[in-house]
PDB file of N, CA and C in Angstrom:
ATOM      1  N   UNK A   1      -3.353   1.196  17.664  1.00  0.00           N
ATOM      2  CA  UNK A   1      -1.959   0.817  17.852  1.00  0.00           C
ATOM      3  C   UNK A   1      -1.027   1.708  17.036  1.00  0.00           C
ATOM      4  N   UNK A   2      -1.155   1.772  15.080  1.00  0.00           N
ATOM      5  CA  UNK A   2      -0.483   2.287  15.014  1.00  0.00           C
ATOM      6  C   UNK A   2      -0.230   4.021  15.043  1.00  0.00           C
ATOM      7  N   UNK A   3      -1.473   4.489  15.603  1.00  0.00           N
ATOM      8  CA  UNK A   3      -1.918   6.109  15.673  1.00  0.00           C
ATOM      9  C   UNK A   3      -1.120   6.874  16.453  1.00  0.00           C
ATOM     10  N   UNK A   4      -0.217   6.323  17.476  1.00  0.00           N
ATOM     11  CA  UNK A   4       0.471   6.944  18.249  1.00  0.00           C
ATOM     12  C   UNK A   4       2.145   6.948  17.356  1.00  0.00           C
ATOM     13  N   UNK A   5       2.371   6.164  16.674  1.00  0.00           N
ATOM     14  CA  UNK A   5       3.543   5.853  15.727  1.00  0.00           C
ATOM     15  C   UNK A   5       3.555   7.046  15.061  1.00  0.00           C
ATOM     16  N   UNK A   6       3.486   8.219  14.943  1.00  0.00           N
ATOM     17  CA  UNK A   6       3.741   9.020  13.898  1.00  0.00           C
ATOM     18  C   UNK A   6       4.928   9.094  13.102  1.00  0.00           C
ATOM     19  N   UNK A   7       5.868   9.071  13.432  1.00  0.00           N
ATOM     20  CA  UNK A   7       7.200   8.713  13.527  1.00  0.00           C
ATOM     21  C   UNK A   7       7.921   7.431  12.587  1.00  0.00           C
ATOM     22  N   UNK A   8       6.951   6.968  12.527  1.00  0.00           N
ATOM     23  CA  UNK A   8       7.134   5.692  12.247  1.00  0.00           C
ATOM     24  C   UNK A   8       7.420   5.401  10.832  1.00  0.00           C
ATOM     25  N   UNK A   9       8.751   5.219  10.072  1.00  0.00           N
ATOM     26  CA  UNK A   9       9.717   5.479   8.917  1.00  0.00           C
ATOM     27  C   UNK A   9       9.534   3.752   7.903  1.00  0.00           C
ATOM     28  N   UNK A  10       9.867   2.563   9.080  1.00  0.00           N
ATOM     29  CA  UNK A  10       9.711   1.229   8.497  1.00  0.00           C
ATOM     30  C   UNK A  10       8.420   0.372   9.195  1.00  0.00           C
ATOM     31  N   UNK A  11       7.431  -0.098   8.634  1.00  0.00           N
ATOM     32  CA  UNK A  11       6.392  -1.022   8.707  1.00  0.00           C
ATOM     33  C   UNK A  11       6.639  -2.423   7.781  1.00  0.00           C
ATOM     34  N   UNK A  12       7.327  -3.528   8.564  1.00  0.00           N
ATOM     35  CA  UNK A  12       6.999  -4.885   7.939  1.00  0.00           C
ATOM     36  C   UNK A  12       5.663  -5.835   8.706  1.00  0.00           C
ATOM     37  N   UNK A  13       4.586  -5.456   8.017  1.00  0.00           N
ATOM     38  CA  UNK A  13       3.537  -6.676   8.442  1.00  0.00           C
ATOM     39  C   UNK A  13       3.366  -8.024   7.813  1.00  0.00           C
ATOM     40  N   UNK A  14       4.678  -8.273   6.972  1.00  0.00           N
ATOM     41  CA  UNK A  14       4.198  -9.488   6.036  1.00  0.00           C
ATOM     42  C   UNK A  14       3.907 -10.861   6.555  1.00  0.00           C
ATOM     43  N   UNK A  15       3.233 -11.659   6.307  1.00  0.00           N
ATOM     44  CA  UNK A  15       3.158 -12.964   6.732  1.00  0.00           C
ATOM     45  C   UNK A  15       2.398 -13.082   7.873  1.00  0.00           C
ATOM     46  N   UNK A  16       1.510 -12.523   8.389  1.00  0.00           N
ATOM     47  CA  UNK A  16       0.503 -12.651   9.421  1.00  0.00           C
ATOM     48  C   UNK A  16      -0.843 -12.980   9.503  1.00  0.00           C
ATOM     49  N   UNK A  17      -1.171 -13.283   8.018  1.00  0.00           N
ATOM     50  CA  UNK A  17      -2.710 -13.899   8.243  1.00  0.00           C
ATOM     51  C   UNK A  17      -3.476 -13.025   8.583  1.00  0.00           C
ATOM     52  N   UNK A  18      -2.769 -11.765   8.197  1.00  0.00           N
ATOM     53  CA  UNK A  18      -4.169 -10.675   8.205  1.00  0.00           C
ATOM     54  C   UNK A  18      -5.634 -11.279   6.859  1.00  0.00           C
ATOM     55  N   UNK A  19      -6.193 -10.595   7.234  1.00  0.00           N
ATOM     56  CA  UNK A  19      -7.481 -11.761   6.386  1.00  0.00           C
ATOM     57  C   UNK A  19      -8.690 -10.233   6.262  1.00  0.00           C
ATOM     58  N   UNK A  20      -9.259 -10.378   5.483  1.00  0.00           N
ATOM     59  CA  UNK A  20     -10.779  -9.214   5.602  1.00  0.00           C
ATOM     60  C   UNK A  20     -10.220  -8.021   4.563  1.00  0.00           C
ATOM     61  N   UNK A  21     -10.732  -7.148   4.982  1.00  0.00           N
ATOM     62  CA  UNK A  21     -10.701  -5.589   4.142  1.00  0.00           C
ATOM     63  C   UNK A  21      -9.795  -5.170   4.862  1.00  0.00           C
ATOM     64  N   UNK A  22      -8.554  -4.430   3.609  1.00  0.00           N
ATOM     65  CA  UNK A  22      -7.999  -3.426   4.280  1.00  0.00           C
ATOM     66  C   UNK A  22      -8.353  -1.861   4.468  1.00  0.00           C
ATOM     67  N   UNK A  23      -9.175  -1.220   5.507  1.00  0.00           N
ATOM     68  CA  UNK A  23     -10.178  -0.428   5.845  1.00  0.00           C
ATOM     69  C   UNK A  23      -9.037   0.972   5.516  1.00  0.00           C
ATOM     70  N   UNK A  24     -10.111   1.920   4.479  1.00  0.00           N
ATOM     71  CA  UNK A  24      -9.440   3.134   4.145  1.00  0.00           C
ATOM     72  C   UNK A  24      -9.591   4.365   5.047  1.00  0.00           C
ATOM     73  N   UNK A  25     -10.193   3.556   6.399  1.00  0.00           N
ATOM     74  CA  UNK A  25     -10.192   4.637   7.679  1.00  0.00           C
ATOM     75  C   UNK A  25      -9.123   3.869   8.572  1.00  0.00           C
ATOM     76  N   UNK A  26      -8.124   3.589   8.120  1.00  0.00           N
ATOM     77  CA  UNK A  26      -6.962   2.572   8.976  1.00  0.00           C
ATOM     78  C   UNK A  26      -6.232   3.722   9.617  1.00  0.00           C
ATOM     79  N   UNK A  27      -5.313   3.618  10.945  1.00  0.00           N
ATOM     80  CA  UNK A  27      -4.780   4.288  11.211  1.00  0.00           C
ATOM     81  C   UNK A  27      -3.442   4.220  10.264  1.00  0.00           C
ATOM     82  N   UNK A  28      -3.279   3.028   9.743  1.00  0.00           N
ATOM     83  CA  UNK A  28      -1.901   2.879   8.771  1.00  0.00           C
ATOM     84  C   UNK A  28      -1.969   4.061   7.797  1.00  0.00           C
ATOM     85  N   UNK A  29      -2.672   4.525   6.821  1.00  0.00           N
ATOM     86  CA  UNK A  29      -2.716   5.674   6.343  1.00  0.00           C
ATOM     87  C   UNK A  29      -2.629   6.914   7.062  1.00  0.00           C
ATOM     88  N   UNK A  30      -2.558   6.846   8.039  1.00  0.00           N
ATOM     89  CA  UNK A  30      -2.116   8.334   9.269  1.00  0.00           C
ATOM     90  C   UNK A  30      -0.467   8.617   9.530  1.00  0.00           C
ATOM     91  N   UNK A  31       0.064   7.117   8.798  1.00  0.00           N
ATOM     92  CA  UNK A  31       1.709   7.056   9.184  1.00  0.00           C
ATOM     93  C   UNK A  31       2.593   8.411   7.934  1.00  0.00           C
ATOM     94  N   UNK A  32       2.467   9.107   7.840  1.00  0.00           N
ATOM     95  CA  UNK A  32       3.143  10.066   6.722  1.00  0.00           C
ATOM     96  C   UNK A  32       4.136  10.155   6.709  1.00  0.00           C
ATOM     97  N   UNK A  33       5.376   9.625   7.862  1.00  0.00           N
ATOM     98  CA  UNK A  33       6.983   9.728   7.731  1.00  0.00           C
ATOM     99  C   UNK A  33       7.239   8.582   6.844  1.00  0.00           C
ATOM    100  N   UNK A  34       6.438   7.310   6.763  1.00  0.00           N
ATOM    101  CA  UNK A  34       6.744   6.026   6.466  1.00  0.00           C
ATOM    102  C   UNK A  34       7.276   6.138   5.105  1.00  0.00           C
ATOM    103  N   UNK A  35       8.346   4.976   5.002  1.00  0.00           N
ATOM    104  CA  UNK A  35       9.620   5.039   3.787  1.00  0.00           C
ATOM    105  C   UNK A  35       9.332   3.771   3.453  1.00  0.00           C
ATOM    106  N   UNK A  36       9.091   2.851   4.269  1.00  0.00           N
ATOM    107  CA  UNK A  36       8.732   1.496   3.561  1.00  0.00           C
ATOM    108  C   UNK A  36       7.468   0.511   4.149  1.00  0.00           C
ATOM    109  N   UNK A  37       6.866   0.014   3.510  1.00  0.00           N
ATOM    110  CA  UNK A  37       5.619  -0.716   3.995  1.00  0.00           C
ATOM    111  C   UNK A  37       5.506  -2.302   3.341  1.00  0.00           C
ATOM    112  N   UNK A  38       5.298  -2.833   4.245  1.00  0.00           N
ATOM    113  CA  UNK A  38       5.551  -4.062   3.428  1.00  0.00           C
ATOM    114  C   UNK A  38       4.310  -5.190   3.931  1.00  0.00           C
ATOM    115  N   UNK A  39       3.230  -5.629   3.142  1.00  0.00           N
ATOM    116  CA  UNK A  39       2.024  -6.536   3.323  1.00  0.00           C
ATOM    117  C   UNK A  39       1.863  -7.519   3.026  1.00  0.00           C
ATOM    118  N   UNK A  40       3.243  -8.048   2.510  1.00  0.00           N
ATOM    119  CA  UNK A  40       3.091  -9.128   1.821  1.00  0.00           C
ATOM    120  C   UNK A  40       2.535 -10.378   2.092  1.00  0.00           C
ATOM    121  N   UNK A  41       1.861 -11.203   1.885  1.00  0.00           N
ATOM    122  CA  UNK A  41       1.858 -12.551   2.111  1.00  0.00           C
ATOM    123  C   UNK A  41       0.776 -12.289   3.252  1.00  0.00           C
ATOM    124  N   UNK A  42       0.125 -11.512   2.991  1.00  0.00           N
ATOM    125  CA  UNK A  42      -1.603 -11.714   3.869  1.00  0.00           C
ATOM    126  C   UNK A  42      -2.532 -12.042   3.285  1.00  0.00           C
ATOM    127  N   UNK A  43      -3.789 -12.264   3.249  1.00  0.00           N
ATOM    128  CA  UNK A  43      -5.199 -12.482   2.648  1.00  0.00           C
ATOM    129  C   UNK A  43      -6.197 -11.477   3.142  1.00  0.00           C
ATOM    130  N   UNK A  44      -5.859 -10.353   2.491  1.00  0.00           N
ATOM    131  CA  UNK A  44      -6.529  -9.233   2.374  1.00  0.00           C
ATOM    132  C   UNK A  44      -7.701  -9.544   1.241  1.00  0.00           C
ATOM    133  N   UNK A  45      -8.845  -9.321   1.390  1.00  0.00           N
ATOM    134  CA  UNK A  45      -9.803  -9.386  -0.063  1.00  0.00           C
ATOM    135  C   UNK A  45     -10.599  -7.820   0.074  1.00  0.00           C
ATOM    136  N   UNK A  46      -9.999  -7.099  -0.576  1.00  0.00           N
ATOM    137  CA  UNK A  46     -10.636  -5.966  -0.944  1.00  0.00           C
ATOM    138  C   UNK A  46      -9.841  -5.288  -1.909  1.00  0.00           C
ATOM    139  N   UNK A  47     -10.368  -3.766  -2.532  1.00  0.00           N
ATOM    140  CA  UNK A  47      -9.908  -3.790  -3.281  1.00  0.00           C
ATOM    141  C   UNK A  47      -8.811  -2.692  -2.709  1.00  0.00           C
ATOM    142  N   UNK A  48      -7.782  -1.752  -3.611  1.00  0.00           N
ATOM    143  CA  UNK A  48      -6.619  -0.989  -2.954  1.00  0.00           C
ATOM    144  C   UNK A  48      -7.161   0.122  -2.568  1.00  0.00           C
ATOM    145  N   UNK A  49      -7.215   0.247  -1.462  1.00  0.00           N
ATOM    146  CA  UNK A  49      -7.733   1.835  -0.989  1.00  0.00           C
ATOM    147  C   UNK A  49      -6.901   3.059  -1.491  1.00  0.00           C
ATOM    148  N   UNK A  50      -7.404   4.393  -2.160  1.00  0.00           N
ATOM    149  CA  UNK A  50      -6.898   5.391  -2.627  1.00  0.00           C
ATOM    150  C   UNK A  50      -6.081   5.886  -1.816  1.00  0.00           C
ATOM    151  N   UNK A  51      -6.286   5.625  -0.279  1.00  0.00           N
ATOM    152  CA  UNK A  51      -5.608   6.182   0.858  1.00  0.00           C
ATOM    153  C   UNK A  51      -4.057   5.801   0.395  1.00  0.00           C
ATOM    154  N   UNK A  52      -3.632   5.105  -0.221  1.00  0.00           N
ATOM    155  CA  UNK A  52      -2.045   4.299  -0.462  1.00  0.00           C
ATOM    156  C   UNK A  52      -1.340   5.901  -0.637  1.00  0.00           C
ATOM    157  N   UNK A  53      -2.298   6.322  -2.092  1.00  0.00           N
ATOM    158  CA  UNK A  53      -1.632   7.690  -1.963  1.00  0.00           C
ATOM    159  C   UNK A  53      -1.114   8.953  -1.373  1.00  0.00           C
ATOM    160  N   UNK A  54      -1.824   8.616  -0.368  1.00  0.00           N
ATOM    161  CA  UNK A  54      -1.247   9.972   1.205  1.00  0.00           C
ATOM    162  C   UNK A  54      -0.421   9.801   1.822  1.00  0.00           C
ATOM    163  N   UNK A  55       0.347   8.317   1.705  1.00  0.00           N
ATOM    164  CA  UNK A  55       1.807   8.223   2.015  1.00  0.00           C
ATOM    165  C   UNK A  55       3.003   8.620   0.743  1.00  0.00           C
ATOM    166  N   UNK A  56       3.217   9.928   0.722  1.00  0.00           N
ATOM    167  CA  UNK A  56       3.703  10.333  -0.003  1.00  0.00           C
ATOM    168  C   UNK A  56       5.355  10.264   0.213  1.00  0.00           C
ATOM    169  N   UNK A  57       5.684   9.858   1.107  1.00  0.00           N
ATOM    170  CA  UNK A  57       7.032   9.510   1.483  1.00  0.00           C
ATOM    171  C   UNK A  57       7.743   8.215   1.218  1.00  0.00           C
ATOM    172  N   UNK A  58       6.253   7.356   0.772  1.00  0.00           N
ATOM    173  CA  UNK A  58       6.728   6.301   0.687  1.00  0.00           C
ATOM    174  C   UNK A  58       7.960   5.779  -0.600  1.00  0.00           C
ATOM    175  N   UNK A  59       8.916   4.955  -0.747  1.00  0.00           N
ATOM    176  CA  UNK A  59      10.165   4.820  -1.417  1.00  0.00           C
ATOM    177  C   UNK A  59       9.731   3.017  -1.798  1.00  0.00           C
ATOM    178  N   UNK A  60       9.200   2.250  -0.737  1.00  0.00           N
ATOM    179  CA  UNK A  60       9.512   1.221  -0.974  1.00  0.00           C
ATOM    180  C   UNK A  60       8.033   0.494  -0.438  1.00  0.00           C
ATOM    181  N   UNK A  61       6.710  -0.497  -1.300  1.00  0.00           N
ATOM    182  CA  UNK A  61       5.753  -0.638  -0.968  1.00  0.00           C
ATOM    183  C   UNK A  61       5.407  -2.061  -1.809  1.00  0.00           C
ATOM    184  N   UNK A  62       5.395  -3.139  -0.856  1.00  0.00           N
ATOM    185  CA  UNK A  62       5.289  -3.914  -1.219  1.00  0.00           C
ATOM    186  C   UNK A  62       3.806  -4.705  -0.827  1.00  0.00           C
ATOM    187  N   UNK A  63       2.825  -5.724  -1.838  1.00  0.00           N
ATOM    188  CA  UNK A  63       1.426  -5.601  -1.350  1.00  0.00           C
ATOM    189  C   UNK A  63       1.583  -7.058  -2.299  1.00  0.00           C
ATOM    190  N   UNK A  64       2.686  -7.961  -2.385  1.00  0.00           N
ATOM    191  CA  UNK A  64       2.337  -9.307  -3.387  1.00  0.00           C
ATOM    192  C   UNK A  64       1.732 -10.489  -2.691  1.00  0.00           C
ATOM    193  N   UNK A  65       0.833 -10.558  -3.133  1.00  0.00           N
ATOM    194  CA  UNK A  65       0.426 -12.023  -2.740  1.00  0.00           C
ATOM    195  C   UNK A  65      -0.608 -11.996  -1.878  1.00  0.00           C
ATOM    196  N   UNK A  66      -1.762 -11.175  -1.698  1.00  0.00           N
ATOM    197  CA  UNK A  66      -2.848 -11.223  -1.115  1.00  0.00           C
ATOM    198  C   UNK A  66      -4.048 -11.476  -1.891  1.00  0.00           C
ATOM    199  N   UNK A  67      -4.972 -10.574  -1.505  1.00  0.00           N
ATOM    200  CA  UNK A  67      -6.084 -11.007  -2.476  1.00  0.00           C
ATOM    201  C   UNK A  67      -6.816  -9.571  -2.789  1.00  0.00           C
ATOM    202  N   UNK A  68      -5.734  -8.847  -2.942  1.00  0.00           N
ATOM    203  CA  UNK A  68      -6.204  -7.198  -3.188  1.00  0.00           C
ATOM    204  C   UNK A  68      -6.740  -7.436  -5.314  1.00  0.00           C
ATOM    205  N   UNK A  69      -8.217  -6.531  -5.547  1.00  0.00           N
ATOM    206  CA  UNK A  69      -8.571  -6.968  -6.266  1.00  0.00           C
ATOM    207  C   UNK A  69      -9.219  -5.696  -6.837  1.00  0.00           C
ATOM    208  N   UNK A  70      -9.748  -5.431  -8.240  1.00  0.00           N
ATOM    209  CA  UNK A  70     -10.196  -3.898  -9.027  1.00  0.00           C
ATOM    210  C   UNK A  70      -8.315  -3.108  -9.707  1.00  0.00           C
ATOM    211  N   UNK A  71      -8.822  -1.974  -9.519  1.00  0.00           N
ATOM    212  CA  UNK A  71      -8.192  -0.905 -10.383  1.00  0.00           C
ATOM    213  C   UNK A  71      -6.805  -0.679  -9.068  1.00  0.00           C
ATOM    214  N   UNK A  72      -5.995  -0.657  -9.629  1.00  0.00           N
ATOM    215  CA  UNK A  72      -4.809  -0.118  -9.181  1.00  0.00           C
ATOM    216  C   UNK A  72      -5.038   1.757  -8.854  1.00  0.00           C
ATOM    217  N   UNK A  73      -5.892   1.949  -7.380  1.00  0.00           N
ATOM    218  CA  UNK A  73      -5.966   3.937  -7.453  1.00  0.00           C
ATOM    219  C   UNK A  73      -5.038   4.531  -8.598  1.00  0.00           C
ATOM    220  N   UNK A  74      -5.362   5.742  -9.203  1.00  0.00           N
ATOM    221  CA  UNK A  74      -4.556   6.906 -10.120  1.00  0.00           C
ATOM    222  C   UNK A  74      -3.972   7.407  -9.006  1.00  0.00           C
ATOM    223  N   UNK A  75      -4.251   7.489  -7.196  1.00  0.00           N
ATOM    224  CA  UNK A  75      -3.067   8.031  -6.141  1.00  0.00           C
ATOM    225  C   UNK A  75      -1.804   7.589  -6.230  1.00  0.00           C
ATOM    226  N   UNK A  76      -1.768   6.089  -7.227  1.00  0.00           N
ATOM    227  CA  UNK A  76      -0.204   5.888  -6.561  1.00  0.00           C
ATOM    228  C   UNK A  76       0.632   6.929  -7.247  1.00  0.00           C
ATOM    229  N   UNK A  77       0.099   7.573  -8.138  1.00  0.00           N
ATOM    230  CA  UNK A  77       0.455   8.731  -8.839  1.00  0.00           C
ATOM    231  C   UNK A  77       1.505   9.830  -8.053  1.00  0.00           C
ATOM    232  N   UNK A  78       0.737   9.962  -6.746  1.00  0.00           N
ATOM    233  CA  UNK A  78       1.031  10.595  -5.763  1.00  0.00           C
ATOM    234  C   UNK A  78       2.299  10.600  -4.710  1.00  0.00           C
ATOM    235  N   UNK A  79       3.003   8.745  -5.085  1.00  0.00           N
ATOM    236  CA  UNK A  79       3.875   8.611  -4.466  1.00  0.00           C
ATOM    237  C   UNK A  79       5.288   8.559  -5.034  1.00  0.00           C
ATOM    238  N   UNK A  80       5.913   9.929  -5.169  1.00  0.00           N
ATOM    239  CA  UNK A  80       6.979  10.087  -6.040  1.00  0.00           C
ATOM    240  C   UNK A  80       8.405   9.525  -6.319  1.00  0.00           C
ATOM    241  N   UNK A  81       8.361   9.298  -4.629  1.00  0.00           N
ATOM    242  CA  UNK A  81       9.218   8.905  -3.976  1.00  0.00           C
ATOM    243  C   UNK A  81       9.774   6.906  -4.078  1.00  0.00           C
ATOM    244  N   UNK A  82       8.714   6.237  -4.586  1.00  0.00           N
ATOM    245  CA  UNK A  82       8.493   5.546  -5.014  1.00  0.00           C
ATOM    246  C   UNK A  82       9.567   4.710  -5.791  1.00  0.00           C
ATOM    247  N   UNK A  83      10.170   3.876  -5.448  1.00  0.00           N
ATOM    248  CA  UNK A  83      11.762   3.195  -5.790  1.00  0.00           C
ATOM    249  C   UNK A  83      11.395   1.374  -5.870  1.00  0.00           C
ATOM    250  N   UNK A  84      10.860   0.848  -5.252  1.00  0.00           N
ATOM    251  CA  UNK A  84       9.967  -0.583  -5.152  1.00  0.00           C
ATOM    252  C   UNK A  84       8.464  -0.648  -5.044  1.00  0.00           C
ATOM    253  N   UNK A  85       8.173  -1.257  -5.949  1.00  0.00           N
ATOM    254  CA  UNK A  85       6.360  -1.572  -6.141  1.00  0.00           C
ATOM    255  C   UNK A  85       6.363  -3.132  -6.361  1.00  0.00           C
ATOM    256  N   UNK A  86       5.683  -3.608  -5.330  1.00  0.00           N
ATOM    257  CA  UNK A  86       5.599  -5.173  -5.517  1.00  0.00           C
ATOM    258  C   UNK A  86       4.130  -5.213  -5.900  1.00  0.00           C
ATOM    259  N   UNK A  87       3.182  -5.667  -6.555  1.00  0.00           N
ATOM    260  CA  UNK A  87       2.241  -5.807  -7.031  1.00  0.00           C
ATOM    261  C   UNK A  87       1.836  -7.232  -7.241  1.00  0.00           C
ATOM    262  N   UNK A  88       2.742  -8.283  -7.212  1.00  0.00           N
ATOM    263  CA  UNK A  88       2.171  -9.444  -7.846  1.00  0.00           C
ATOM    264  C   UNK A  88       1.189 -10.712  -7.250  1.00  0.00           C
ATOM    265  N   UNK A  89       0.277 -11.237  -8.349  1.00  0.00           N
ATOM    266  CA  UNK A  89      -0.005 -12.462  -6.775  1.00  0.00           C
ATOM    267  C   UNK A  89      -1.296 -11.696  -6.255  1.00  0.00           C
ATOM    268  N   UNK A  90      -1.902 -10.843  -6.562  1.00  0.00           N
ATOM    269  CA  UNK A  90      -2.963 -10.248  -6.556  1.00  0.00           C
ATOM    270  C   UNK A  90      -4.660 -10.159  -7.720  1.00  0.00           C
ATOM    271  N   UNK A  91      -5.194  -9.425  -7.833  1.00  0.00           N
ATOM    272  CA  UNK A  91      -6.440  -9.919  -8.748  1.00  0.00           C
ATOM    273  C   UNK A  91      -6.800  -8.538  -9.138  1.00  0.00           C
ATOM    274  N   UNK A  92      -5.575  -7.627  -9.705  1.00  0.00           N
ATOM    275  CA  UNK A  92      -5.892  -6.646 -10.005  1.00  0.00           C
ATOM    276  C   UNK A  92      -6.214  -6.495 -11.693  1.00  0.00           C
ATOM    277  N   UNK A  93      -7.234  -5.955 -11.703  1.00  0.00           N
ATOM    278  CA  UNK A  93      -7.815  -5.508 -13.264  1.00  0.00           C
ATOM    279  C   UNK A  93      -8.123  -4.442 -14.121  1.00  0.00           C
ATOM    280  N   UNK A  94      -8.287  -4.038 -15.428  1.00  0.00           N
ATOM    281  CA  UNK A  94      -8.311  -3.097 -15.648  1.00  0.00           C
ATOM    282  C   UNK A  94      -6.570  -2.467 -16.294  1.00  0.00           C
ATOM    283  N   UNK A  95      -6.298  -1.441 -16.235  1.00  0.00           N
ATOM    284  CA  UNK A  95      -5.212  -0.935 -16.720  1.00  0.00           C
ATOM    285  C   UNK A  95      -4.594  -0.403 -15.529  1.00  0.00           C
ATOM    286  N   UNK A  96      -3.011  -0.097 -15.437  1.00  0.00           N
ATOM    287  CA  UNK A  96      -2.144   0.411 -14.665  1.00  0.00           C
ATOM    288  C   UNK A  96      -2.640   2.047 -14.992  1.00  0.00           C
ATOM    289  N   UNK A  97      -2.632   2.500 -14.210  1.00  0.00           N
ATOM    290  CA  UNK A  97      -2.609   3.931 -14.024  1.00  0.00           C
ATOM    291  C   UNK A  97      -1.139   4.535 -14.793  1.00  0.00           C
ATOM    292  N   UNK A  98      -1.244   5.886 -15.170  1.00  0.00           N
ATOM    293  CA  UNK A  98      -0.083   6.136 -15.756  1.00  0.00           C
ATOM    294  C   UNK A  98       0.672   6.576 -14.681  1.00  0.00           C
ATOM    295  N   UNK A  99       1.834   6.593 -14.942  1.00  0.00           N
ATOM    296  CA  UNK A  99       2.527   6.711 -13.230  1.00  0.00           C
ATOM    297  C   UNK A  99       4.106   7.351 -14.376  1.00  0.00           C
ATOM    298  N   UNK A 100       3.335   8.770 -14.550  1.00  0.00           N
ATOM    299  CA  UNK A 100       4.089   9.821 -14.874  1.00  0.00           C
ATOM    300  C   UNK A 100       5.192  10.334 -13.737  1.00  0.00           C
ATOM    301  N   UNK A 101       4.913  10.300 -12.991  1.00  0.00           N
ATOM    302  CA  UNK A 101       5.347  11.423 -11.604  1.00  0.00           C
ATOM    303  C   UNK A 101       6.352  10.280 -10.812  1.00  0.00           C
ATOM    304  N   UNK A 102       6.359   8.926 -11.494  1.00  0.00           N
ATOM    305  CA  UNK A 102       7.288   7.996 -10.861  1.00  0.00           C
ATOM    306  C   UNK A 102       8.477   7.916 -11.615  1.00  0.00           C
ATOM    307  N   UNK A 103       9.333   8.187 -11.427  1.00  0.00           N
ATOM    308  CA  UNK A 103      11.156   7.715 -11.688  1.00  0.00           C
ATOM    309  C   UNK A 103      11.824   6.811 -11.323  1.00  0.00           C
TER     310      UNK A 103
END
């Protein structure tokens, strides 16, 4: 579905009862124009795929309230562009990555 979206700048999936792994062979990581992404309020149980980082366009990424769980990737490193990080409401452990390259 979303593989043909290249184009594709805003993604709101929040609140849908997505449920399982979010798979780091997703076509959602193929979206590279994307400016905002938003997951909120699903039941995802896995942990954050490194893939987050290849959306390097991203500005605005919100992921509170699922059941995403482990290390926060060192990719989000990658997303410079980066203006909103919702994180909360999750089962993440370990330390925040240093997130030098974010302003």
């Amino acid at each position: 579905l979303l593989r043909n979206l290249s184009m594709l700048k805003v993604l709101d999936l929040s609140e849908n009862h997505f449920s399982g792994t979010l798979d780091p062979k997703s076509s959602l990581f193929e979206l590279h124009q994307l400016h905002y992404l938003n997951l909120d309020f699903n039941n995802f149980k896995s942990s954050l795929p490194s893939n987050f980082g290849s959306l390097n366009k991203l500005e605005v990424l919100h992921l509170q309230s699922n059941g995403f769980f482990g290390q926060v990737p060192p990719t989000i490193n990658n997303l410079t562009g980066l203006t909103e990080l919702f994180l909360s409401n999750n089962q993440f452990t370990g330390s925040f990555p240093l997130v030098q390259n974010l302003t």
